[in-house]
Every structure is written in structure tokens, then in C-alpha cells.
Protein backbone atom coordinates (compact mmCIF):
# COMPACT_ATOMS: atom_id res chain seq x y z
CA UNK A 1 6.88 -1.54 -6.28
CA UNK A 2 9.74 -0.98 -3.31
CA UNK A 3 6.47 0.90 -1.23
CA UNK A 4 4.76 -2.33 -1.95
CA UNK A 5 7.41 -4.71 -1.46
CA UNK A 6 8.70 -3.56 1.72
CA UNK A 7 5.57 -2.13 3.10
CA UNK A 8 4.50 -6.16 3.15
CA UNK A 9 7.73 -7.01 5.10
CA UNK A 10 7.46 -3.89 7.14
CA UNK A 11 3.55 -5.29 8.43
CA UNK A 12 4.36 -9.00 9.07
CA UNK A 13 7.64 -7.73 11.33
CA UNK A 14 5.00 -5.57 12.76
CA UNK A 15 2.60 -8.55 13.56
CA UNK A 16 6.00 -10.60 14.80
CA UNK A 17 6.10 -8.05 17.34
CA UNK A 18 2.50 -7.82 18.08
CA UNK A 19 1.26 -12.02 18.25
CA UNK A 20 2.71 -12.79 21.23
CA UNK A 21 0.66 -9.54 23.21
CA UNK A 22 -2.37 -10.36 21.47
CA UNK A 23 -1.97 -13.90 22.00
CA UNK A 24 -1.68 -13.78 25.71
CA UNK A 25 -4.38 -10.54 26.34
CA UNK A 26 -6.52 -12.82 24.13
CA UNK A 27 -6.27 -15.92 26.03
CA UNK A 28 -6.01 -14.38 29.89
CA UNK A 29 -6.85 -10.94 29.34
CA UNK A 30 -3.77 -9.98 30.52
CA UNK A 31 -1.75 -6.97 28.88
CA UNK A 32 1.83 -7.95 29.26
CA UNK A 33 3.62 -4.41 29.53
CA UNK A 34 6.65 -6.51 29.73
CA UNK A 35 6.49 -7.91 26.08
CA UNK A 36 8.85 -5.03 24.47
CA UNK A 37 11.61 -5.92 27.18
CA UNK A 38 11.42 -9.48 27.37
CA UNK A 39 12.11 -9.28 23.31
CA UNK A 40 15.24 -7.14 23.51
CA UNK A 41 15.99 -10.08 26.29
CA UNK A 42 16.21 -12.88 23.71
CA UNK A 43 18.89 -11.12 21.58
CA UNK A 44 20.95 -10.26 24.67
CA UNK A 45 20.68 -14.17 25.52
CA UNK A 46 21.27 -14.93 22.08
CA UNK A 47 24.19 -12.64 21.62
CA UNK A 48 26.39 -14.06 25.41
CA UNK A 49 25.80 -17.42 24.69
CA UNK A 50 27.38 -17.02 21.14
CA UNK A 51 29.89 -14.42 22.51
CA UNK A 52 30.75 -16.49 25.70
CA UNK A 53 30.10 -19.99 25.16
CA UNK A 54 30.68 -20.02 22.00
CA UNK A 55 27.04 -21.40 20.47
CA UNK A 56 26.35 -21.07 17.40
CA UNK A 57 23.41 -18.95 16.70
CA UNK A 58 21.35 -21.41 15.67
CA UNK A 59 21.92 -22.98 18.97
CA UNK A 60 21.60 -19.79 20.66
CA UNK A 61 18.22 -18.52 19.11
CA UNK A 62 16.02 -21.33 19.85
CA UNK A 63 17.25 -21.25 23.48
CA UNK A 64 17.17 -17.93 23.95
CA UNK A 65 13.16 -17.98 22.94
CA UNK A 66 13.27 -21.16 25.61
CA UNK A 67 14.45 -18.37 28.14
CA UNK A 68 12.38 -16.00 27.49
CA UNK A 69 9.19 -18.49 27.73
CA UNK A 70 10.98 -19.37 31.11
CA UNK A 71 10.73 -15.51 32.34
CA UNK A 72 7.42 -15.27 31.41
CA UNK A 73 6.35 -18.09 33.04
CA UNK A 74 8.41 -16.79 36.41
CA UNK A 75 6.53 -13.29 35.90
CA UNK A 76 3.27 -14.84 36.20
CA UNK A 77 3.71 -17.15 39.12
CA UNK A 78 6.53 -15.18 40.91
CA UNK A 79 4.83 -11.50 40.72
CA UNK A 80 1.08 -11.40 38.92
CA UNK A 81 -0.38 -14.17 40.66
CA UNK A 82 -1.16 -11.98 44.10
CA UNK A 83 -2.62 -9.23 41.83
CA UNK A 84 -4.72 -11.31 39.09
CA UNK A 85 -8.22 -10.23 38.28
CA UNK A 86 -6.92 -6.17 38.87
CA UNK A 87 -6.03 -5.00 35.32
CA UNK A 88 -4.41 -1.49 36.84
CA UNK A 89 -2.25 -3.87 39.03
CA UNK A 90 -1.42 -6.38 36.28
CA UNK A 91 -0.57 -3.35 33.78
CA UNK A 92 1.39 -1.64 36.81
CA UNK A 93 3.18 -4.97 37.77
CA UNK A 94 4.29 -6.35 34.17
CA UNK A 95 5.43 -2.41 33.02
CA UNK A 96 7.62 -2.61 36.07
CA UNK A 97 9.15 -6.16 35.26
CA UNK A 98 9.70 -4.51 31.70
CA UNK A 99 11.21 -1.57 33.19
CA UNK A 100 13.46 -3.52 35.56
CA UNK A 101 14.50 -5.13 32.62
CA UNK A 102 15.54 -2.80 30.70
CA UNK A 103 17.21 -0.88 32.89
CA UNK A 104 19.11 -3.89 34.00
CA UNK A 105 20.72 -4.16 30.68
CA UNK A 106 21.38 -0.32 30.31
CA UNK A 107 23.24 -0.60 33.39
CA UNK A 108 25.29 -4.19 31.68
CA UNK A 109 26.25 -1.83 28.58
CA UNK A 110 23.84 -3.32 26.61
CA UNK A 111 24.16 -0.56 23.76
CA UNK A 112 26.65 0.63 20.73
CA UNK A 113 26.88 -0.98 17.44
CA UNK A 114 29.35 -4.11 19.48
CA UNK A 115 26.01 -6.21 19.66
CA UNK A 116 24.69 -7.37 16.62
CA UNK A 117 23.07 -10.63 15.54
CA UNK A 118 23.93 -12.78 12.30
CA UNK A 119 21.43 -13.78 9.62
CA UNK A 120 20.23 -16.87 9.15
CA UNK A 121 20.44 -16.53 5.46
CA UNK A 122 23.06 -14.98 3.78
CA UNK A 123 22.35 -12.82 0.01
CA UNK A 124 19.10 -11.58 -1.85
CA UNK A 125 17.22 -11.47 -4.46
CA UNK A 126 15.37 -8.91 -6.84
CA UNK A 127 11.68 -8.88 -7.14
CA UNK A 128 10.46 -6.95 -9.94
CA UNK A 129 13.49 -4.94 -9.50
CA UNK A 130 13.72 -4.24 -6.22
CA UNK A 131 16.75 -5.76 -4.20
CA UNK A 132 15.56 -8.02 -1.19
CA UNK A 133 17.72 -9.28 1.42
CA UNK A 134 17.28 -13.24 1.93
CA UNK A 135 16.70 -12.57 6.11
CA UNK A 136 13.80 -10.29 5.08
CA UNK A 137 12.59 -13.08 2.62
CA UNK A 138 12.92 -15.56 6.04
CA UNK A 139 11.03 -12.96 8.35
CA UNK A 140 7.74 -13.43 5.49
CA UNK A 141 8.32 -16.89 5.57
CA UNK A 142 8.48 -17.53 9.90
CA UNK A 143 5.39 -15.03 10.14
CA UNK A 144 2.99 -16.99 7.96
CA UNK A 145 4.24 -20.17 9.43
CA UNK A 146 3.51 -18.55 12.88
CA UNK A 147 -0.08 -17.83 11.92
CA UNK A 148 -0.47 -21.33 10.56
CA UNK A 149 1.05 -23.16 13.60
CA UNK A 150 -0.71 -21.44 15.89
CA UNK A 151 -4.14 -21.85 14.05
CA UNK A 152 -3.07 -25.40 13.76
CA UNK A 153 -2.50 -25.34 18.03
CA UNK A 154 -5.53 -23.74 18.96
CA UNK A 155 -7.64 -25.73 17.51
CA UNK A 156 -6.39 -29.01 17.24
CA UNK A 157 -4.38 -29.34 20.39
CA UNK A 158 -5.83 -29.96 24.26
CA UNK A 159 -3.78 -27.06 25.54
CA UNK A 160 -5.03 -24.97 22.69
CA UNK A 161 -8.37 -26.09 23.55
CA UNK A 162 -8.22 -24.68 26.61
CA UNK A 163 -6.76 -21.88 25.58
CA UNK A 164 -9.75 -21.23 23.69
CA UNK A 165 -12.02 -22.14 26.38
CA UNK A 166 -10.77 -19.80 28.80
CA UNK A 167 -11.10 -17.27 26.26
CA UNK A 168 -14.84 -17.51 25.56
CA UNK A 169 -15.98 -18.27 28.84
CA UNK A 170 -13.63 -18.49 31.59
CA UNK A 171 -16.05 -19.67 34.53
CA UNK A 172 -17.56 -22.36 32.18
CA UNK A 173 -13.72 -23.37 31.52
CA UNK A 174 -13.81 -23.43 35.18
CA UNK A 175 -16.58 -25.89 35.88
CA UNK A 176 -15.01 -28.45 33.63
CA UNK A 177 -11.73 -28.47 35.41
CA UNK A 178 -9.31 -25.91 33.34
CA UNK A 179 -6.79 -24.33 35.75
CA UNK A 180 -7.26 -20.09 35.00
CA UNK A 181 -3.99 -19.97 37.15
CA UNK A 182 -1.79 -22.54 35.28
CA UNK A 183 -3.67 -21.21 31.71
CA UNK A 184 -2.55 -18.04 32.67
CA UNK A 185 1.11 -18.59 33.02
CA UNK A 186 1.27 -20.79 30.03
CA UNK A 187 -0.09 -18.03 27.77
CA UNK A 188 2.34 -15.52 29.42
CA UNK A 189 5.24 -17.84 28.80
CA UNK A 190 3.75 -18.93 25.22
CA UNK A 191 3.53 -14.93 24.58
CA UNK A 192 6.81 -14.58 25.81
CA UNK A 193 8.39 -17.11 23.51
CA UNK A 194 6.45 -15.41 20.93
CA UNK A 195 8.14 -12.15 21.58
CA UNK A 196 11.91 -13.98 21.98
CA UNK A 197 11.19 -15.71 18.52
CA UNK A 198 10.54 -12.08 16.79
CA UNK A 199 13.48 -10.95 18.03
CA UNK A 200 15.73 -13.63 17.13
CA UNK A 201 14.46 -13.37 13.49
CA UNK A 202 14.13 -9.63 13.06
CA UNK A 203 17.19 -8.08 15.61
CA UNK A 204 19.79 -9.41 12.77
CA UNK A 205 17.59 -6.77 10.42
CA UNK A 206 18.92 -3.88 12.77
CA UNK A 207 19.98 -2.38 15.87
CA UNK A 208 20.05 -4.31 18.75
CA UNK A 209 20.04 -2.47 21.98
CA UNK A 210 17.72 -2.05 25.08
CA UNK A 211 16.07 1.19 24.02
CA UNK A 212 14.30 -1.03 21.52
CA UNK A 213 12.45 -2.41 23.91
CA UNK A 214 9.86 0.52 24.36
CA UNK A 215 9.32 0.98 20.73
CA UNK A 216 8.54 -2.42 20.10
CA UNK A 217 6.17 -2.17 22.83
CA UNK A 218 4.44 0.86 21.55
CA UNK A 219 4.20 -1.12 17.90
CA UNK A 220 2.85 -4.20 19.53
CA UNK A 221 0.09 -2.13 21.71
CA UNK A 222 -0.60 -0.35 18.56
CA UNK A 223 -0.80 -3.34 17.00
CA UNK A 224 -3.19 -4.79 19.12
CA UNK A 225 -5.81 -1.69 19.75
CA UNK A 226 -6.22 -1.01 16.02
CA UNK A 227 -6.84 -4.90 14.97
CA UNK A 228 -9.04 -5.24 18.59
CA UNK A 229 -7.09 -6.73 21.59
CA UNK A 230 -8.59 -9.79 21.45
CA UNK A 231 -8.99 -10.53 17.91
CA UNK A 232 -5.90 -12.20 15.81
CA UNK A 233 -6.86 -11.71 12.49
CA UNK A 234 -7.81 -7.53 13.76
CA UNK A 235 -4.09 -8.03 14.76
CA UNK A 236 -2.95 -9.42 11.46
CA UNK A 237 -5.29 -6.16 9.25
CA UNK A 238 -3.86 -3.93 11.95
CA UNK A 239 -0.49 -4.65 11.26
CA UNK A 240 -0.70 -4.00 7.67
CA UNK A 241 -2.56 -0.98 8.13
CA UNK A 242 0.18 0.27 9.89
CA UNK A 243 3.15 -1.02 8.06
CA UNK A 244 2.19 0.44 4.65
CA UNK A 245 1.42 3.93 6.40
CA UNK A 246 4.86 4.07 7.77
CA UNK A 247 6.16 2.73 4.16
CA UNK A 248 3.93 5.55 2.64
CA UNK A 249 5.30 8.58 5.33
CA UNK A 250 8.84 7.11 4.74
CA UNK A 251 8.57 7.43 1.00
CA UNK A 252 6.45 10.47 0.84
CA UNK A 253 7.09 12.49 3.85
CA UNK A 254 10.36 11.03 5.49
CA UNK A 255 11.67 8.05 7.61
CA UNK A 256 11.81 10.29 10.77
CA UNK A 257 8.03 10.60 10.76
CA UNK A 258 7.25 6.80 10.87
CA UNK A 259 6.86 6.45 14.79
CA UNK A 260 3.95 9.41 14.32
CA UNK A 261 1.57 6.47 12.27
CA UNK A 262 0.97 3.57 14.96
CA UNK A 263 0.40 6.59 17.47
CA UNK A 264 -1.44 8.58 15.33
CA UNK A 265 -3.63 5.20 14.46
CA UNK A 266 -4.22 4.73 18.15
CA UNK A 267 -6.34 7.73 18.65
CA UNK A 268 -7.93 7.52 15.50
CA UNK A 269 -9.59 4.07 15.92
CA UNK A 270 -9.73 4.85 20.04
CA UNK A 271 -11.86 8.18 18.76
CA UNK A 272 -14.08 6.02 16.22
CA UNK A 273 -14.02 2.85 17.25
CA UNK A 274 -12.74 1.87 20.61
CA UNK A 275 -12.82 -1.64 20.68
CA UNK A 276 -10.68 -2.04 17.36
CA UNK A 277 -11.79 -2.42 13.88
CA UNK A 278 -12.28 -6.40 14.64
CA UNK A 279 -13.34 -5.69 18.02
CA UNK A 280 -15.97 -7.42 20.21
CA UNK A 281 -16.23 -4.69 22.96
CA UNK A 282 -19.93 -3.00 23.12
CA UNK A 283 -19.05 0.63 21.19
CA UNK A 284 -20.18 3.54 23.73
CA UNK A 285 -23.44 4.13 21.71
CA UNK A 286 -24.33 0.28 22.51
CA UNK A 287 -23.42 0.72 26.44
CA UNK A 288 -25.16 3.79 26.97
């Protein structure tokens, strides 16, 4: 029942980290290397403008997600935009903004057990005897409202609209006056948020420091090729995939072996099925 239990909480943080990639490579086709930084980002904001201003955090989470839409949205028009429509450059140019980053909060001291973030809900509960934390119980809660809002924008919203116009056809989105350039930036910035928002609920969970940001990278691009990159509900089967193998090795094999699963699910569904398991990409037999 604890495999069970936490092997559900372990797959929607796992989809926290992994909505806002999929969200914007969906939209723009544009792989934002930069996601796994620009998380770790939001609980630095978070954490000086509780620490220095004096915020409380639920002041300091919301606009620390603002921030981090704000970055994105700089990324795009401020480094992609000369490069767009080159996928080696785009990879190349957002891994080196995630980088830069990173690095740039190394060299601040961003590390050591100093920086932590509160929960938003103190206690727990037990659920068929097994002891649950009440920010764990939150974390379930914000990732199926995520999926519900965003269902909800998509498809009942004009930005959402075009959102999913660009997505399907991107020169017919064209000829009926959507903006690629200004869709672009506004999923980068909406995927951005996306990745401040995880952090702010799932940081308080754990260790907050800027070495974080490359595993929750590798998590969100593992994520993303096992579900298919463009597909959110491949994202959503991906993620628990993935989150009750690493409950399973934890249990059965030991916690230091968790990391091994999203890579070792990478080449596994790369090897079988390239395109995902929800995947729309032609499979090599079909190109060929």
C-alpha cells in the first residue's frame, strides 16, 4: 500500500515537472533545455523575497512563478528569436540559458541545507495505514487541477485556441492572422510559469539547491519522450510509468538506483518506439 500510495505522488510530481516542457514543445515545437534551471529559479526567488523583504511565502510563490513566466518570455524574444525554425540552435541556445543559470546561482552560494522552503500545509494524515504528509496531499491536489485548467484553457479560451492552432497546422494558423512569433514566446513563458509553479509546490518536499536543476530536466525530458513530445495525456501515462518504477527499484532494489528508471525508459521506448507510446511521429518502418 506505501509502493502504491507514494508511487501515485511520486508520478504526478513527475508530470509537475514535465507539463510545462511538453506544453511548450507541444505548442511551438520548441524543446526548452532551460526548463530544469528556470524551476530551481522560482525557489531561489521565492526564498530572497521571503528572506529579504520579508514576504510571506504565499506572497512570494505566486510571484516568483510571475518571474519565471517573465524569463521565459525574455529567453524567447531576447535570444531564440534570431535562431527559430533551427532545432540544433534552439536546443543549443535554451541549454546555454539553463546553464548560465545555474551556474549563476552556484557562484551566489545557492547550496547547503540554509535554503529551504515552507509548506503550505502543515500535518498529515494516514491512508490505509500509511502516514502522508498534508504538502504531498496538496502536490495531488495542484496537479489534477493543472490538468483541468489547462484542458479548460485550451479549449475554451482565444489564446488557447491559438495555441492549438499553431499546433496542428502552423502555416494555416498563419493565414488567419496568428502571430508564430508572439505564440511562441507566450508558450515559453506559459511553460516557464509551469515549471516555477512545480517548484514552488514540490521544493518545500526536499532539497532545494541548483544542482536540482539538471535532474529535473532529465525527469521532464524523460517525461516527455516516453508519453510522446507532443502528446499531454502520453505525458500524463509516462509519468506514471516512471514514478511507480522508481517506487518499485526504491522498495525492491534501493533508493540509489531510482535515477537508472527514467534513463533506462528513454532507450527502451527510443529502441521500440521512437515517437513515444502516444506518439504521432511516422515509426521508421512507416518512413522507410
Amino acid at each position: 500500500m506505501s509502493t502504491i500510495i507514494y508511487g501515485i505522488i511520486t508520478s504526478v510530481i513527475l508530470a509537475l515537472y514535465a507539463v510545462g516542457f511538453s506544453l511548450t514543445y507541444g505548442i511551438s515545437g520548441l524543446a526548452n533545455f532551460a526548463h530544469g534551471a528556470l524551476y530551481i529559479l522560482a525557489g531561489y526567488i521565492s526564498w530572497n523575497l521571503m528572506n529579504y523583504l520579508g514576504l510571506p511565502f504565499l506572497a512570494s510563490a505566486p510571484l516568483a512563478v510571475v518571474a519565471c513566466a517573465l524569463v521565459g518570455f525574455i529567453i524567447y524574444w531576447g535570444l531564440l528569436l534570431r535562431v527559430r525554425g533551427i532545432p540544433l540552435s534552439e536546443l543549443v541556445v535554451t541549454f546555454a540559458a539553463g546553464v548560465a543559470i545555474l551556474e549563476l546561482l552556484t557562484w551566489r552560494g545557492f547550496y547547503g541545507i540554509s535554503y529551504s522552503l515552507p509548506v503550505f500545509v502543515e500535518g498529515g494524515v494516514e491512508i490505509w495505514g500509511v502516514a502522508v504528509d498534508a504538502q504531498r496531499l496538496l502536490v495531488i491536489a495542484v496537479g489534477v487541477a493543472l490538468v483541468v485548467l489547462l484542458y479548460l484553457f485550451v479549449h475554451y479560451t482565444k489564446i488557447g485556441l491559438a495555441f492549438r492552432g499553431m499546433a496542428q497546422n502552423e502555416r494555416t494558423a498563419l493565414s488567419v492572422g496568428i502571430e508564430s512569433d508572439w505564440i511562441g514566446a507566450l508558450s515559453l513563458a506559459l511553460g516557464s510559469a509551469l515549471a516555477g509553479l512545480a517548484a514552488v509546490v514540490v521544493l518545500p518536499l526536499g532539497m532545494m539547491e541548483s544542482s536540482v536543476g539538471y535532474e529535473v530536466l532529465i525527469y521532464a525530458l524523460a517525461v516527455a519522450i516516453v508519453g510522446g513530445l507532443e502528446s499531454t495525456p502520453g505525458m500524463v501515462v509516462a509519468s506514471f510509468v516512471i514514478g511507480f518504477g522508481q517506487r518499485i527499484t526504491a522498495s525492491y532494489i534501493g533508493p540509489k538506483w531510482m535515477i537508472i528508471v527514467p534513463l533506462a525508459a528513454i532507450v527502451l521506448v527510443l529502441a521500440v518506439r521512437p515517437s513515444g507510446l502516444f506518439g504521432k511521429f511516422k515509426e521508421l518502418e512507416e518512413r522507410v
